[in-house]
C-alpha atoms as a PDB file:
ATOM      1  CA  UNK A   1      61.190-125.996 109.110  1.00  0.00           C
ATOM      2  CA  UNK A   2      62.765-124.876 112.426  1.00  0.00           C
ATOM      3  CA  UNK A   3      63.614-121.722 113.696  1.00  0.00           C
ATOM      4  CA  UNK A   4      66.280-121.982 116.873  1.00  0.00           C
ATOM      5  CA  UNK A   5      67.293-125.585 117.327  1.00  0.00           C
ATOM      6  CA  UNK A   6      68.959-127.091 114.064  1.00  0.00           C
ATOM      7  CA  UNK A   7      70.010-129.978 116.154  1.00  0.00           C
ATOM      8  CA  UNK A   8      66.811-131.305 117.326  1.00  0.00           C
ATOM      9  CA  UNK A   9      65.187-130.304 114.142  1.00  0.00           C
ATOM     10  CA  UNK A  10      67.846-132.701 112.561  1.00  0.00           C
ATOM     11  CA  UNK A  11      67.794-135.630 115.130  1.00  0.00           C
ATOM     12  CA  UNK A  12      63.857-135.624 114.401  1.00  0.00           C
ATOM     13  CA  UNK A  13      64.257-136.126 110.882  1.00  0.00           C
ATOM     14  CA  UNK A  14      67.039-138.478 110.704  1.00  0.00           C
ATOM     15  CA  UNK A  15      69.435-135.870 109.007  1.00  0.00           C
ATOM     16  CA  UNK A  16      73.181-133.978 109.625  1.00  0.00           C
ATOM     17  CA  UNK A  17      73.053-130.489 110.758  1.00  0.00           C
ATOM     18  CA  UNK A  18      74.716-129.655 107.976  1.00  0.00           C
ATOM     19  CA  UNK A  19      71.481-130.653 105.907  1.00  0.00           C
ATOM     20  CA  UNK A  20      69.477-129.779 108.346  1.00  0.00           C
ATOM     21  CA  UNK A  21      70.487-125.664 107.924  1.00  0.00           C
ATOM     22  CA  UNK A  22      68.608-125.979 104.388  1.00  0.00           C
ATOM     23  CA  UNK A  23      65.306-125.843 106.465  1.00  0.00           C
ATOM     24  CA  UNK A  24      65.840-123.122 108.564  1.00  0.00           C
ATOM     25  CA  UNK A  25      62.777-120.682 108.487  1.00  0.00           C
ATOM     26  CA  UNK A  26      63.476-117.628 106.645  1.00  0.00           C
ATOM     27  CA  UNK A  27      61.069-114.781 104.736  1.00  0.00           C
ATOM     28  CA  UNK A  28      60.441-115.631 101.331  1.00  0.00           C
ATOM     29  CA  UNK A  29      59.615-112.256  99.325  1.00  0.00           C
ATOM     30  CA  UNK A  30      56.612-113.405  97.189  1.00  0.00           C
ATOM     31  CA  UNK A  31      57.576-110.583  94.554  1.00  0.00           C
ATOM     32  CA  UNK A  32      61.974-110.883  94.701  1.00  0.00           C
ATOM     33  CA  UNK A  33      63.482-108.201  96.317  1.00  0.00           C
ATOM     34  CA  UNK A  34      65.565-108.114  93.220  1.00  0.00           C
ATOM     35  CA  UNK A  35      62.101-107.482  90.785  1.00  0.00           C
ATOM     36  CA  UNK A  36      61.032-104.926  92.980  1.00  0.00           C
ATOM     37  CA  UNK A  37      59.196-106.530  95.637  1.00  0.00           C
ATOM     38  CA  UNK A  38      59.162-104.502  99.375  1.00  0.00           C
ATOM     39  CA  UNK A  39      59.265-105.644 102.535  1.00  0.00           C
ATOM     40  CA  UNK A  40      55.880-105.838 103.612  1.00  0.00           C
ATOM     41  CA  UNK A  41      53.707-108.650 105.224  1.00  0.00           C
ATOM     42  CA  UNK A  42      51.486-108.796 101.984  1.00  0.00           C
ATOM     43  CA  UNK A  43      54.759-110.067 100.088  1.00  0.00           C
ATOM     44  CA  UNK A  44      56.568-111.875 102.622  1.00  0.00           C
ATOM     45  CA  UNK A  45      55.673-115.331 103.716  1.00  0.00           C
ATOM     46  CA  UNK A  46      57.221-118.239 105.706  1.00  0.00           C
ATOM     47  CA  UNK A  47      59.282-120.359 103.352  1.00  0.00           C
ATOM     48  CA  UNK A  48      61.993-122.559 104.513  1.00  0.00           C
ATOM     49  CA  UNK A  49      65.795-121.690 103.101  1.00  0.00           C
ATOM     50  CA  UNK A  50      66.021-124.791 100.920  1.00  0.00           C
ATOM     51  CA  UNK A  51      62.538-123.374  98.755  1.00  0.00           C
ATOM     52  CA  UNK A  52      63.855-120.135  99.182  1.00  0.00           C
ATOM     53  CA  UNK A  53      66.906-120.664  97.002  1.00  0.00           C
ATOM     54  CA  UNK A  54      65.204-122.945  94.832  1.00  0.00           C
ATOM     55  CA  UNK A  55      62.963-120.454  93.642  1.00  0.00           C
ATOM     56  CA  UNK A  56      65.498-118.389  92.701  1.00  0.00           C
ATOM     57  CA  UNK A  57      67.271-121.150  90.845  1.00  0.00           C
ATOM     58  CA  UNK A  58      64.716-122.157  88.396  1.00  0.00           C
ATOM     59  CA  UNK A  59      65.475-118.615  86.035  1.00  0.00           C
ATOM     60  CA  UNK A  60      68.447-117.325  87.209  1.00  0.00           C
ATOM     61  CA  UNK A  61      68.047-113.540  87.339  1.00  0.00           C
ATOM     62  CA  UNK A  62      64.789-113.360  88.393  1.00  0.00           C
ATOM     63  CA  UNK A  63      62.406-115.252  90.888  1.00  0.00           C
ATOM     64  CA  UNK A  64      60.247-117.562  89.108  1.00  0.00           C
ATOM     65  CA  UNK A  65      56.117-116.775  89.850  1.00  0.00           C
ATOM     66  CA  UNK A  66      55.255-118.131  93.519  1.00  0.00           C
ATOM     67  CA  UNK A  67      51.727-119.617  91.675  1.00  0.00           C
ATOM     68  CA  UNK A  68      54.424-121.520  89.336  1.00  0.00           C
ATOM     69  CA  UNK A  69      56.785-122.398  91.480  1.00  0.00           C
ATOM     70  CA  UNK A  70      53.782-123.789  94.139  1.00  0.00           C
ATOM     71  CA  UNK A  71      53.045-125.511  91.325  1.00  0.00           C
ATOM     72  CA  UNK A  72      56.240-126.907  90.778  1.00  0.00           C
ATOM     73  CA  UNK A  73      56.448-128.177  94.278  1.00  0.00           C
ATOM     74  CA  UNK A  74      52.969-130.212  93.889  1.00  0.00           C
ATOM     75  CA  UNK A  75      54.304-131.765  91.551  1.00  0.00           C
ATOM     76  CA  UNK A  76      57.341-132.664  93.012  1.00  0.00           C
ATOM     77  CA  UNK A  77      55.542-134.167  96.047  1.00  0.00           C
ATOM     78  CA  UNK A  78      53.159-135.771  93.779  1.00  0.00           C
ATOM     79  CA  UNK A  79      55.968-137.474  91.690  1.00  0.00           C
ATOM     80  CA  UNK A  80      57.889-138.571  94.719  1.00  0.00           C
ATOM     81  CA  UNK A  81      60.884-136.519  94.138  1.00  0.00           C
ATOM     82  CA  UNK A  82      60.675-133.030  96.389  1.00  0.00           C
ATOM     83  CA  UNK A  83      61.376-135.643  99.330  1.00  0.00           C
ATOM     84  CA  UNK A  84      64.736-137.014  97.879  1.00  0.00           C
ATOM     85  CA  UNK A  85      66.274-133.745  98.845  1.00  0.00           C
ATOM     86  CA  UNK A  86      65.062-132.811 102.141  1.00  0.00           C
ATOM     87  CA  UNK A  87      62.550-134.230 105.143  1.00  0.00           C
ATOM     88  CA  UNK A  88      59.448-135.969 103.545  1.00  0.00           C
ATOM     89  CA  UNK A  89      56.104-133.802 103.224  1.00  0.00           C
ATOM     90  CA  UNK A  90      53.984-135.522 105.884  1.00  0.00           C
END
């Protein structure tokens, strides 16, 4: 994840800007703002903006669980396949 410098962020990982913006840090609401969920630092965490979308998109309308979609992303990694669309988990 990177927070101010999408270019060197990118030129470290071997990756366009453009695909580089995916990772830029952003707040991840552990409860969706659209369920409910406040902003407060017992539901917010550091999530880059790839995940954050992603969790969304698994049941559109609603955020899946953040235990399931941790889950989810263990597996991934596991299986070989959360790297084929970003920077590999090292």
């Amino acid at each position: 994840m990177w927070r101010a410098d999408a270019k060197a962020f990118a030129a470290a990982h071997g990756i366009s800007r453009d695909r580089a913006r995916m990772f830029r840090l952003t707040a991840e609401h552990l409860a969706a703002k659209m369920d409910g969920g406040r902003t407060i630092a017992s539901n917010i965490v550091a999530a880059c903006r790839y995940c954050n979308h992603g969790r969304h998109a698994l049941f559109p309308g609603s955020a899946s669980d953040p235990e399931a979609y941790s889950f989810f992303v263990l597996l991934s990694v596991a299986a070989g396949v959360w790297g084929a669309k970003g920077p590999t988990v090292e």
